[in-house]
N, C-alpha and C. Protein backbone atom coordinates (compact mmCIF):
# COMPACT_ATOMS: atom_id res chain seq x y z
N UNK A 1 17.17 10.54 -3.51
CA UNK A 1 15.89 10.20 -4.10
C UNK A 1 14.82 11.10 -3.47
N UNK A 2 14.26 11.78 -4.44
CA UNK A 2 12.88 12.46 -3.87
C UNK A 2 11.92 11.68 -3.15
N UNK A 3 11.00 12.04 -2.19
CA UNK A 3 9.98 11.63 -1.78
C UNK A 3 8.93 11.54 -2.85
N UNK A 4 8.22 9.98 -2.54
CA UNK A 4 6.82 9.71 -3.62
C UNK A 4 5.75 10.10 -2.93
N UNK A 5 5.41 10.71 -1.82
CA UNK A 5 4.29 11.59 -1.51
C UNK A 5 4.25 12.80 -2.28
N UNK A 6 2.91 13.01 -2.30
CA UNK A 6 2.40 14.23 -3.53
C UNK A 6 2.70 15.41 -2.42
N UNK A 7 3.06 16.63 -3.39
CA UNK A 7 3.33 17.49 -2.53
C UNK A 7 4.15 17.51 -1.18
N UNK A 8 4.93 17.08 -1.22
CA UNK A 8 6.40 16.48 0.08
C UNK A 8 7.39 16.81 -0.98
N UNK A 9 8.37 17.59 -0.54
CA UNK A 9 9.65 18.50 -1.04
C UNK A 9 10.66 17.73 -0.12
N UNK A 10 10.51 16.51 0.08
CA UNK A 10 11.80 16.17 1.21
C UNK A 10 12.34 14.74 0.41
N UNK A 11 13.73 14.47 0.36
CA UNK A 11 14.63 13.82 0.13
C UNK A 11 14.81 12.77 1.08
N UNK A 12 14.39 11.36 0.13
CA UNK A 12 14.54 10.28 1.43
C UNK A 12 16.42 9.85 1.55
N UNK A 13 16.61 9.61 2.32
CA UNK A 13 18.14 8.97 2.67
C UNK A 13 17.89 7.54 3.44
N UNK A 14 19.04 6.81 3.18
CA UNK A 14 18.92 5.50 3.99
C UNK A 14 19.15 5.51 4.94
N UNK A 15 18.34 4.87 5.97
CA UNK A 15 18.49 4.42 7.22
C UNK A 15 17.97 3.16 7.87
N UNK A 16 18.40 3.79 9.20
CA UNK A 16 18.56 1.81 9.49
C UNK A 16 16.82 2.19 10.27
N UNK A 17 15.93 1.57 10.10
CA UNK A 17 14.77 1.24 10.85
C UNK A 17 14.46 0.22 12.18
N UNK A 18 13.37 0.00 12.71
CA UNK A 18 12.63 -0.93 13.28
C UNK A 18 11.49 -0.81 12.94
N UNK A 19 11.44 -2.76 11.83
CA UNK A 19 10.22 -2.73 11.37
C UNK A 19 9.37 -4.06 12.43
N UNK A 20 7.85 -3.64 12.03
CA UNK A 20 6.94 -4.44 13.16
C UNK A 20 6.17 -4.89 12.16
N UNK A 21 5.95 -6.66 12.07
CA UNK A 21 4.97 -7.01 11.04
C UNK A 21 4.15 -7.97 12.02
N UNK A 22 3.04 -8.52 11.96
CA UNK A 22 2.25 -9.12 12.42
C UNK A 22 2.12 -10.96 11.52
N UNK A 23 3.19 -12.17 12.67
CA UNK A 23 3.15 -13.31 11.18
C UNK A 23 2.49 -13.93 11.95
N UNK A 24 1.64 -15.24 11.25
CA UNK A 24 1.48 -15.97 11.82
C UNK A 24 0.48 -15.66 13.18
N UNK A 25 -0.21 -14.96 13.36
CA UNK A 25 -0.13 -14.05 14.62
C UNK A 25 0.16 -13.16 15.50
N UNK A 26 1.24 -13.77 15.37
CA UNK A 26 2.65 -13.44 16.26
C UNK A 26 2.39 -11.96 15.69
N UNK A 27 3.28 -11.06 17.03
CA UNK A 27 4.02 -9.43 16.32
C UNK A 27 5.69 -9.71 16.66
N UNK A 28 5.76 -9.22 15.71
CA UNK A 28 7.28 -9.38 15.41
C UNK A 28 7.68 -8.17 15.12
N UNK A 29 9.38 -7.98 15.85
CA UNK A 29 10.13 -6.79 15.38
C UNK A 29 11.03 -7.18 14.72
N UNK A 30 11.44 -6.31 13.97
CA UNK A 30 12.81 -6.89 13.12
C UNK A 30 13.53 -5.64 13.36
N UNK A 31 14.74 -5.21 13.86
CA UNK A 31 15.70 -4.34 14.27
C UNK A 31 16.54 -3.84 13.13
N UNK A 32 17.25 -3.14 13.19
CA UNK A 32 18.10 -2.50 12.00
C UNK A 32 17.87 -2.99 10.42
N UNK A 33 16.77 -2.73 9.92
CA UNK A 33 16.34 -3.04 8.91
C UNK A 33 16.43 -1.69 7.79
N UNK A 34 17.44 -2.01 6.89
CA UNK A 34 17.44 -0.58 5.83
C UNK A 34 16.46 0.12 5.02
N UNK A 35 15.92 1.16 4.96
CA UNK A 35 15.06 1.32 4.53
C UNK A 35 15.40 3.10 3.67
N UNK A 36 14.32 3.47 3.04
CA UNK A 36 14.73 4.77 2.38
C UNK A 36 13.60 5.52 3.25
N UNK A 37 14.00 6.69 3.68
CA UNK A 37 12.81 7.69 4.65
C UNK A 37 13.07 8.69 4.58
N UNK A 38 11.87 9.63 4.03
CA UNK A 38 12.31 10.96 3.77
C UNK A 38 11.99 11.66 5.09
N UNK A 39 13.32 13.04 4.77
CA UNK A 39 13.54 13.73 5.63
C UNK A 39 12.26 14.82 6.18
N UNK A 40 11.39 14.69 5.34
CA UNK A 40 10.65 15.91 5.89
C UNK A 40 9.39 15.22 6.39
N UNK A 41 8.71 14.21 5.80
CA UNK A 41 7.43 13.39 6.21
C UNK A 41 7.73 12.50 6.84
N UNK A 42 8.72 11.97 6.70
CA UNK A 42 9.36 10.46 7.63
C UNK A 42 8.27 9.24 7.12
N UNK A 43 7.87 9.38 5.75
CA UNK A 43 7.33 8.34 4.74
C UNK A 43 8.72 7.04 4.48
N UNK A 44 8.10 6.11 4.80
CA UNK A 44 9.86 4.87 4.88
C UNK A 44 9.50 4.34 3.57
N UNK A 45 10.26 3.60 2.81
CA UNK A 45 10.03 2.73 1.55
C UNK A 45 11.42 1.47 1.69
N UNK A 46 10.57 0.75 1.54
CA UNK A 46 11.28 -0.68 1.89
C UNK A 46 11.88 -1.32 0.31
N UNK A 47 12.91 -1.29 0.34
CA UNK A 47 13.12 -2.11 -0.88
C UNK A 47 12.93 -3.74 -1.50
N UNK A 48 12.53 -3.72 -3.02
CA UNK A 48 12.21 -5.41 -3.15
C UNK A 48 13.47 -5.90 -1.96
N UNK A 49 14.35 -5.92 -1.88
CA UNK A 49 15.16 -6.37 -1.89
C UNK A 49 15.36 -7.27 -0.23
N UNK A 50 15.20 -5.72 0.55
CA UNK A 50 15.17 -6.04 1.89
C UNK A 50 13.59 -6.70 1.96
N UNK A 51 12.78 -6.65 1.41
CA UNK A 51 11.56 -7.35 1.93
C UNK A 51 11.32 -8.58 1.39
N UNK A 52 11.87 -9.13 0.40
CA UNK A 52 12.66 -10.55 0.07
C UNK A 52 13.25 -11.29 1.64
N UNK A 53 14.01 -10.46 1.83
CA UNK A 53 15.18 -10.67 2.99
C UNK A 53 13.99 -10.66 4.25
N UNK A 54 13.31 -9.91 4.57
CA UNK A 54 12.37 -9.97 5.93
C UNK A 54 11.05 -11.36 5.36
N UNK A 55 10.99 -11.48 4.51
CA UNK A 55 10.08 -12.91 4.44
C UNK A 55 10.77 -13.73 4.27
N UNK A 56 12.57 -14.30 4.08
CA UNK A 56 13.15 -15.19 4.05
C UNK A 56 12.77 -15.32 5.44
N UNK A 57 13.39 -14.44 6.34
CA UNK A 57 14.10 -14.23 7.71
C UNK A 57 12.08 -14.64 8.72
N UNK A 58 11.67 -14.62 8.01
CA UNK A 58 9.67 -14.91 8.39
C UNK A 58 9.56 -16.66 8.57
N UNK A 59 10.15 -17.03 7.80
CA UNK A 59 10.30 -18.47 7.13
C UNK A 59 10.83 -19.24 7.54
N UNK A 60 12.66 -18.76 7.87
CA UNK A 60 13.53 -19.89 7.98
C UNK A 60 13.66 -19.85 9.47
N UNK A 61 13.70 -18.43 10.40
CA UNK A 61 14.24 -18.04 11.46
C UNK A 61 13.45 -18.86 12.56
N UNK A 62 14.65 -19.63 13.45
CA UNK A 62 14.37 -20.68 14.88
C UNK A 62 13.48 -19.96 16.00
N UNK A 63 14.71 -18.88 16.17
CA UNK A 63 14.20 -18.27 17.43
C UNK A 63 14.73 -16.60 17.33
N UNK A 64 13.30 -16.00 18.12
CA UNK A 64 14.18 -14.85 17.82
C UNK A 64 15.42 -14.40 18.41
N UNK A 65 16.48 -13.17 18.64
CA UNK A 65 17.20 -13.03 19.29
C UNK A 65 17.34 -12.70 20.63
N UNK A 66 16.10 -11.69 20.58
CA UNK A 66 15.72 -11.40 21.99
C UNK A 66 14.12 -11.00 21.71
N UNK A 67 13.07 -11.38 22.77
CA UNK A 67 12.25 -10.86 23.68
C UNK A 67 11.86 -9.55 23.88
N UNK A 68 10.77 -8.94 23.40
CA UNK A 68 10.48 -7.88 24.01
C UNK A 68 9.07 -7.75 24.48
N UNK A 69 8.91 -6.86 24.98
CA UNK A 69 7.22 -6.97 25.90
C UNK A 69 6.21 -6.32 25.09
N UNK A 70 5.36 -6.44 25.17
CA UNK A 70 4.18 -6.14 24.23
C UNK A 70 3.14 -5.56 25.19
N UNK A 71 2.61 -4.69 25.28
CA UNK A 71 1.56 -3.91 25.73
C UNK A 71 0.40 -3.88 24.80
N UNK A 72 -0.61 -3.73 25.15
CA UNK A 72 -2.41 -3.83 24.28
C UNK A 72 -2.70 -2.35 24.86
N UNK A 73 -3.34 -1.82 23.65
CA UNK A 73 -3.85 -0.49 24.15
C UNK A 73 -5.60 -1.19 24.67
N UNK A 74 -5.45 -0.32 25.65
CA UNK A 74 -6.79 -1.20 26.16
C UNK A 74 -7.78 0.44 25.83
């Protein structure tokens, strides 16, 4: 799949991401999340599909799996 940036000649391929959304407050990571990202801009595009799946996973999910530290740019 071509890249949807104007003027970008680069071919996105799938890969696995780390996406960061802000719920509730909270910042949240979500780890190996599939996404399409082209090779030359590194522009990501999330599919309906998986972002269905990251607001189920917003919703239903107890606890996360693991902990990570958060730094503030001061």
């Amino acid at each position: 799949m071509k890249c949807s940036i104007k003027d970008c000649s680069g071919d996105c391929q799938i890969r696995e991401i780390t996406h960061t959304v802000r719920h509730h407050g909270q910042v949240v990571v979500i780890d190996h999340v599939p996404a399409d990202v082209c090779s030359v801009c590194g522009d990501v595009v999330l599919s309906p599909e998986t972002v269905r799946h990251i607001e189920q996973l917003l919703r239903t999910a107890d606890r996360p799996a693991r902990e990570v530290p958060l730094y503030e740019y001061a």
